[in-house]
Protein backbone atom coordinates (compact mmCIF):
# COMPACT_ATOMS: atom_id res chain seq x y z
CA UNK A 1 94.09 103.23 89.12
CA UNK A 2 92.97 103.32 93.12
CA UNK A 3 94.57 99.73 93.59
CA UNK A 4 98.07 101.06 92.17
CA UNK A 5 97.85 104.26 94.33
CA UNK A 6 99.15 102.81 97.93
CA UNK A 7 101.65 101.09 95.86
CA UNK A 8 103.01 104.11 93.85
CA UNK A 9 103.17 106.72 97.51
CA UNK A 10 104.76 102.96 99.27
CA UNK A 11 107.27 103.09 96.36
CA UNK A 12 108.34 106.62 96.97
CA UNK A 13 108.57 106.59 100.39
CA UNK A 14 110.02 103.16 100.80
CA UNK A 15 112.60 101.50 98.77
CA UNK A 16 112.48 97.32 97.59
CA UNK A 17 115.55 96.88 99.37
CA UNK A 18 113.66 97.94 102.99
CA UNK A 19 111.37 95.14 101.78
CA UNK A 20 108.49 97.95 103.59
CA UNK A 21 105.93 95.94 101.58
CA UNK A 22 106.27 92.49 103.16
CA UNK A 23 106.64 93.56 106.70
CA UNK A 24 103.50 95.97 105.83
CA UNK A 25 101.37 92.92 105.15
CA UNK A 26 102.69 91.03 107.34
CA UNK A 27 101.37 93.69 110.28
CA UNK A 28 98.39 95.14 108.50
CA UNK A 29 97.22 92.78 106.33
CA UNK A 30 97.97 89.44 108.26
CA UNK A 31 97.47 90.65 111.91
CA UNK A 32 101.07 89.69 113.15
CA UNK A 33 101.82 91.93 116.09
CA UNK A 34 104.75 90.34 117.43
CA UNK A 35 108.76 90.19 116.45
CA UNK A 36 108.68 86.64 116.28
CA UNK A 37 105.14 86.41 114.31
CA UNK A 38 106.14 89.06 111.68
CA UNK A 39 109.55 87.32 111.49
CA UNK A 40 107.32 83.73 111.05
CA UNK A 41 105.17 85.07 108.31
CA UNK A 42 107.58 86.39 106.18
CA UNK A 43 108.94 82.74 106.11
CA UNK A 44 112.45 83.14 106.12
CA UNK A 45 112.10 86.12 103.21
CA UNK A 46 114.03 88.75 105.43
CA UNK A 47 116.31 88.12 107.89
CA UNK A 48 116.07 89.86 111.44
CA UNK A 49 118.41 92.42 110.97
CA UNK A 50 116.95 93.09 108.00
CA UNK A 51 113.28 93.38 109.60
CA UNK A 52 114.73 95.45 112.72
CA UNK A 53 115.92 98.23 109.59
CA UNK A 54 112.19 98.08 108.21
CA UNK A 55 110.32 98.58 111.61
CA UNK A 56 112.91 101.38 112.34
CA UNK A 57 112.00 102.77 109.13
CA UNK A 58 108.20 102.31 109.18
CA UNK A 59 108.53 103.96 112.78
CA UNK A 60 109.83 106.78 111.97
CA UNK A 61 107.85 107.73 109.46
CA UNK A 62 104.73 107.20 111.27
CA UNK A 63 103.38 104.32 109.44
CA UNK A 64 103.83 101.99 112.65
CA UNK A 65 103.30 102.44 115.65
CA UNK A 66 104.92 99.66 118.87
CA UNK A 67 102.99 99.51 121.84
CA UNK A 68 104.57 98.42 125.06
CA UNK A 69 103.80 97.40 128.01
CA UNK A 70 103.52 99.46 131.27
CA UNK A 71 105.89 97.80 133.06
CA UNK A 72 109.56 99.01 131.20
CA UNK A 73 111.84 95.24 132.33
CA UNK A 74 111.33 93.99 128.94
CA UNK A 75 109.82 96.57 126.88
CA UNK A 76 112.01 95.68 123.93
CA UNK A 77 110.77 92.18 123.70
CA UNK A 78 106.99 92.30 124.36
CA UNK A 79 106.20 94.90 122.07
CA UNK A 80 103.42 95.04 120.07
CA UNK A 81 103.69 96.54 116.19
CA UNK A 82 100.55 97.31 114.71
CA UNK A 83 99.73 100.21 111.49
CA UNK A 84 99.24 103.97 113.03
CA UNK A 85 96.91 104.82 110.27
CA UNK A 86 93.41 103.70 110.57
CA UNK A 87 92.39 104.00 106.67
CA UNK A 88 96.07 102.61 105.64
CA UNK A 89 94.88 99.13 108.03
CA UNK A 90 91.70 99.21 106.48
CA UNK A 91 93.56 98.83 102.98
CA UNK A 92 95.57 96.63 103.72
CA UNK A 93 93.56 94.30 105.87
CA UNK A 94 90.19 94.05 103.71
CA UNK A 95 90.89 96.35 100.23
CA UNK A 96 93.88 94.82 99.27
CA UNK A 97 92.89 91.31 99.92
CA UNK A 98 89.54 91.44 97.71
CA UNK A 99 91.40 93.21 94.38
CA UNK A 100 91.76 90.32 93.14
CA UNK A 101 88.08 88.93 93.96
CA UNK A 102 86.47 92.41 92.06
CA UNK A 103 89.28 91.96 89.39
CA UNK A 104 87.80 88.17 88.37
CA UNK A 105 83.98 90.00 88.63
CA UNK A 106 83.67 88.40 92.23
CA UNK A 107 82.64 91.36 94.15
CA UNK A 108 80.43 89.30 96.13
CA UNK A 109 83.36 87.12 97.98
CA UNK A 110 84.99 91.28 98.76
CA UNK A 111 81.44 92.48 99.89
CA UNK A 112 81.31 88.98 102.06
CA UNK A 113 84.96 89.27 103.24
CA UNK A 114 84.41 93.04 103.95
CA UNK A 115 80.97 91.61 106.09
CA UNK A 116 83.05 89.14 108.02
CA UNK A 117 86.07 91.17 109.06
C-alpha cells in the first residue's frame, strides 16, 4: 500500500493528460534540471508545448520549484527545475527506483542503491 500512495495523491492532483508523472521522473527521479534535458529524457514522449503546460502546472502547485540565475538577460532559458519537496525527491530519486528490487526479495540492491546515492 505505501508504494501506491504517491501515485493515488499524483492522480488526484494531476491528470494523465498533464503527463505530471513523466516530467516528475524525469526531474526527481533522473536528475534532469534543464528544458532541454527534461525534454531529452522523455524521448520524444511529450512535446514542448506540452512539457511547458506540465512545469506551469507542477509550479503552481508547489511541487517544482525553477531556479534562475542572478543576472535576469536570459532568465527564461537558463533555468534550473528541480522538486520543492525534500521527502517527495527522496521518493522519487531512491524509493521509487528500488520497489521493484524489495518486490523480487532484493532488498539488498535498495539498501546498496540507498548507500550509494
Amino acid at each position: 500500500m505505501i508504494d501506491e500512495l504517491p501515485w493515488l495523491l499524483e492522480r488526484i492532483e494531476f491528470p494523465e493528460t498533464t503527463h505530471a508523472r513523466a516530467v516528475l521522473s524525469a526531474i526527481g527521479g533522473r536528475g534532469e534540471r534543464t528544458y532541454t534535458g527534461i525534454l531529452q529524457t522523455l524521448n520524444g514522449a511529450i512535446s514542448p508545448a506540452t512539457l511547458d503546460r506540465a512545469l506551469s502546472l507542477l509550479s503552481q502547485k508547489r511541487v517544482l520549484a525553477a531556479d534562475e540565475p542572478l543576472s535576469t538577460k536570459r532568465a527564461t532559458r537558463d533555468r534550473r527545475w528541480r522538486v520543492s519537496d525534500p521527502a517527495l525527491r527522496f521518493w522519487l530519486a531512491i524509493v521509487e527506483p528500488a520497489l521493484a528490487d524489495v518486490d523480487r526479495g532484493r532488498p539488498d540492491l535498495a539498501s546498496a542503491r540507498f548507500d550509494t546515492g
